[in-house]
N, C-alpha and C. Protein backbone atom coordinates (compact mmCIF):
# COMPACT_ATOMS: atom_id res chain seq x y z
N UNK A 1 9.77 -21.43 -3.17
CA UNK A 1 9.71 -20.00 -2.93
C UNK A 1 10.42 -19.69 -1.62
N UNK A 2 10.95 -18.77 -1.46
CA UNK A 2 12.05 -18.22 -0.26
C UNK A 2 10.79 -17.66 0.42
N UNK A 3 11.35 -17.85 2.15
CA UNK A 3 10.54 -17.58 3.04
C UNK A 3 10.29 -16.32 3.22
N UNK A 4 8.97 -15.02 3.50
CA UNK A 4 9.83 -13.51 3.83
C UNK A 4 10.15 -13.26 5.24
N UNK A 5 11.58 -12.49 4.84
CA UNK A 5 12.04 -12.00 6.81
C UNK A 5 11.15 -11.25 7.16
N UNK A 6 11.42 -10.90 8.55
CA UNK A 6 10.93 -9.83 8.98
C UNK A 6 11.45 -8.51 8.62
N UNK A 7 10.27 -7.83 9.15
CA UNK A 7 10.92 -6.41 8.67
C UNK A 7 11.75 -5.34 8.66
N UNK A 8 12.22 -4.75 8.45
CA UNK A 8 13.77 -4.13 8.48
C UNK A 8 13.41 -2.79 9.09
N UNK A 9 11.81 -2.24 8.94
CA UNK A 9 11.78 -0.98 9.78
C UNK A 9 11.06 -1.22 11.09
N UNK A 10 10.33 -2.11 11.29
CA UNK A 10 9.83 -2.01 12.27
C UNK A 10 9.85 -3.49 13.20
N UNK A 11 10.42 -4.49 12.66
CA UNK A 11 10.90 -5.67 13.27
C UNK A 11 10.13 -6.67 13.05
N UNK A 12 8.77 -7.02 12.98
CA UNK A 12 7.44 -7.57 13.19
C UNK A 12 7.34 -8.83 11.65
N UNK A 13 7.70 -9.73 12.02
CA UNK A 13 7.14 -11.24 11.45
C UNK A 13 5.82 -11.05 10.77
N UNK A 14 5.53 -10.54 9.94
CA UNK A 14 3.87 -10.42 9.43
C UNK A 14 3.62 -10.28 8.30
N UNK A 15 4.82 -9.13 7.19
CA UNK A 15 4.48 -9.38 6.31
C UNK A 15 4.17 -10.00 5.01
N UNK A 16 3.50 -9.82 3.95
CA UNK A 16 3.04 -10.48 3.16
C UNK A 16 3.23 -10.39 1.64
N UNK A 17 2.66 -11.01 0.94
CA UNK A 17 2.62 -10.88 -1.03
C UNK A 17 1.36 -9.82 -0.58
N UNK A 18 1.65 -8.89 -1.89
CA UNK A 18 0.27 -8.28 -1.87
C UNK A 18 0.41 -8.54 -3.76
N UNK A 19 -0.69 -8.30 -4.44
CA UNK A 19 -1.12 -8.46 -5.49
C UNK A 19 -1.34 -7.07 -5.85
N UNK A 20 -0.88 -6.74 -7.17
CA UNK A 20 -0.94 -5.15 -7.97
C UNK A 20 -1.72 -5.56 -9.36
N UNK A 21 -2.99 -5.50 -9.12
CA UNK A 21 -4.10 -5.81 -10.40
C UNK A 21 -3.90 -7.55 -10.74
N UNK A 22 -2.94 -7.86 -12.41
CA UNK A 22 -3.05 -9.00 -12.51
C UNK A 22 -1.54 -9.00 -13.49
N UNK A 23 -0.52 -7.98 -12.99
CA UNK A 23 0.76 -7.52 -13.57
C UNK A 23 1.41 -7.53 -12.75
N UNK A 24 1.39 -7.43 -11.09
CA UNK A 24 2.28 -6.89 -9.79
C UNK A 24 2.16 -7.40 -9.00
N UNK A 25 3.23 -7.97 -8.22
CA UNK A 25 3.23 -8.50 -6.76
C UNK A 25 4.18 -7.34 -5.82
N UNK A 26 4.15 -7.53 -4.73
CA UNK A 26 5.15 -6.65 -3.94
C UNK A 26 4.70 -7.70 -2.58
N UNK A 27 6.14 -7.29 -1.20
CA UNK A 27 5.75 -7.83 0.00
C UNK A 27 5.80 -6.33 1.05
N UNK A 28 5.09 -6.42 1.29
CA UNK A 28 4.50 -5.14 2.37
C UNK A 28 4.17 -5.76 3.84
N UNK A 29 4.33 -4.62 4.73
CA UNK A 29 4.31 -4.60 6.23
C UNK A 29 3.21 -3.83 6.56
N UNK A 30 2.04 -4.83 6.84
CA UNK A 30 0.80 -4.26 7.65
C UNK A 30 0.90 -3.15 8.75
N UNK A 31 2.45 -3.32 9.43
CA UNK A 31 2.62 -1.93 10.59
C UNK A 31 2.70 -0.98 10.15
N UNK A 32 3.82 -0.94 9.54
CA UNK A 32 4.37 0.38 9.47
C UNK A 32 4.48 0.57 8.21
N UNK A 33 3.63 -0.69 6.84
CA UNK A 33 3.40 0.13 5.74
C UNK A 33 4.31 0.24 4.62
N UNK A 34 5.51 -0.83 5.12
CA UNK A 34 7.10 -0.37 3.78
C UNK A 34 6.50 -1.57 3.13
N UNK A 35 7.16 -1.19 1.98
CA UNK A 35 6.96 -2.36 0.53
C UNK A 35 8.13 -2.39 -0.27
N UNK A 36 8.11 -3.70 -0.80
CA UNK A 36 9.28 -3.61 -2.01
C UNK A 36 8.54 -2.78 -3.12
N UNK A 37 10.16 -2.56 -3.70
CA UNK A 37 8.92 -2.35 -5.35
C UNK A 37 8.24 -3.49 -5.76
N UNK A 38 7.27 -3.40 -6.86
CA UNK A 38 6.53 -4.02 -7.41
C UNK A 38 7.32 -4.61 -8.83
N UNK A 39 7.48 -6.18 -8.49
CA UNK A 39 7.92 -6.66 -9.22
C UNK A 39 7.07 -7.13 -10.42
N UNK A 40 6.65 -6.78 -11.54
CA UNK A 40 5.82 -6.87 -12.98
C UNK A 40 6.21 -8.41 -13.33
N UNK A 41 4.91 -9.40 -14.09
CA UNK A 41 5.23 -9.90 -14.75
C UNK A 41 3.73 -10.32 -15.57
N UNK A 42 4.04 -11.09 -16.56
CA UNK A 42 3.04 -11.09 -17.58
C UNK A 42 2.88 -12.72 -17.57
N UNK A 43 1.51 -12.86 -17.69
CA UNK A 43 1.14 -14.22 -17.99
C UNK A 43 1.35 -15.19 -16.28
N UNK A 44 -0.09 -15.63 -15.97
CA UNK A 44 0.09 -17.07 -14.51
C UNK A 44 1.50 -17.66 -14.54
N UNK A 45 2.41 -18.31 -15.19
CA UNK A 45 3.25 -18.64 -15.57
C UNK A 45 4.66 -17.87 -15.00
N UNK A 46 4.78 -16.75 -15.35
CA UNK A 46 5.90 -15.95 -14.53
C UNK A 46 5.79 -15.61 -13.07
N UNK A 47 4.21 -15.51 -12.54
CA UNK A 47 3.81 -14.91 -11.17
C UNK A 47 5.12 -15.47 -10.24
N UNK A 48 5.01 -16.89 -10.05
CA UNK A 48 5.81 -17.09 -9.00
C UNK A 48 7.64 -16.65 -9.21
N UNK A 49 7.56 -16.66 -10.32
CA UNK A 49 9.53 -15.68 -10.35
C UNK A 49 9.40 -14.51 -10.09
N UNK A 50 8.42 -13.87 -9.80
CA UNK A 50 7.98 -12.26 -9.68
C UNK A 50 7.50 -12.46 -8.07
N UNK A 51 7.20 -12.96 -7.28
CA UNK A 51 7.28 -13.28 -6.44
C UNK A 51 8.47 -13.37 -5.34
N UNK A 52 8.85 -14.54 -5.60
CA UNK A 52 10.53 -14.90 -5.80
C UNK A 52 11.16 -13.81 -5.76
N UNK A 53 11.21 -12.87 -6.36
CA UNK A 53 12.05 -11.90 -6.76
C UNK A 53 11.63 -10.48 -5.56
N UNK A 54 10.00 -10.47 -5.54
CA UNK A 54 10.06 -9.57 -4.63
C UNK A 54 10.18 -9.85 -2.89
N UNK A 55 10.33 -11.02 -2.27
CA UNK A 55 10.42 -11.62 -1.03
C UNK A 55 12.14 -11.15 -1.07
N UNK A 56 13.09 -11.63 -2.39
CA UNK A 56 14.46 -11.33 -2.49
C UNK A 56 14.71 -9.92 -2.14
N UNK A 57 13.95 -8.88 -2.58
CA UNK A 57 14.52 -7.96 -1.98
C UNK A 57 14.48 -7.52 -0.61
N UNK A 58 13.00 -7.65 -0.56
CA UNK A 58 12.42 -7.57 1.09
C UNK A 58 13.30 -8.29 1.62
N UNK A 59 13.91 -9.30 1.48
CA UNK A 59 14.89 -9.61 2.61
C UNK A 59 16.58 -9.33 2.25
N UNK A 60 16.48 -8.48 1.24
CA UNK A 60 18.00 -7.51 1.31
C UNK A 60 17.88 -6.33 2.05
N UNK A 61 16.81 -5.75 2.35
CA UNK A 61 15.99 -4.84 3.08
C UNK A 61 16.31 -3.56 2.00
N UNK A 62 15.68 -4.18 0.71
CA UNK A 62 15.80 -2.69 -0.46
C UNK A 62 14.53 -2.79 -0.55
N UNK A 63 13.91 -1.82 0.55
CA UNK A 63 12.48 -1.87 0.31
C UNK A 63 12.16 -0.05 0.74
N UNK A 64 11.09 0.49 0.61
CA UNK A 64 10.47 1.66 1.03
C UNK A 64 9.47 1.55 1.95
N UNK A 65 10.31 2.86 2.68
CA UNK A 65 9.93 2.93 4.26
C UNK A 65 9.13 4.32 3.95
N UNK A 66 7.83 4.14 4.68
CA UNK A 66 6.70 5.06 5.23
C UNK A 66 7.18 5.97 6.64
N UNK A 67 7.85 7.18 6.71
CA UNK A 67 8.09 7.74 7.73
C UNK A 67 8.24 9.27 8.12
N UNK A 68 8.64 9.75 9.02
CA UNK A 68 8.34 11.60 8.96
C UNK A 68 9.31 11.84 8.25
N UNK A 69 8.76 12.81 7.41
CA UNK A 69 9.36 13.84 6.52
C UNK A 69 9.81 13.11 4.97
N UNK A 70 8.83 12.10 4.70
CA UNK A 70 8.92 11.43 3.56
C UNK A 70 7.86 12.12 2.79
């Protein structure tokens, strides 16, 4: 599994996988709150390519940012 960068809005080494029920992963920033989308997958078996996939974007920095006038 690819390591996640840091974050692209607010700089900070911290964030994480978060879990969306038992269909969704995403990696989100405890600061300031941005997330990838939520990458879907079906069945224990796919989790970690859905994973995989959402650390990949978080570190293209195609993620959503929490900020004024959003």
């Amino acid at each position: 599994m690819d390591e996640i960068g840091i974050c692209k809005v607010c700089h900070e080494d911290l964030a994480y996988i978060e879990e969306e029920g038992d269909w969704g992963v995403y990696v989100t920033c405890p600061i300031c709150g941005s997330h990838s989308a939520i990458c879907e997958y079906s069945g224990a078996e796919n989790k970690a390519a859905a994973e995989t996939e959402a650390i990949q974007m978080w570190n293209m920095g195609k993620i959503i940012a929490e900020s004024r006038g959003e």
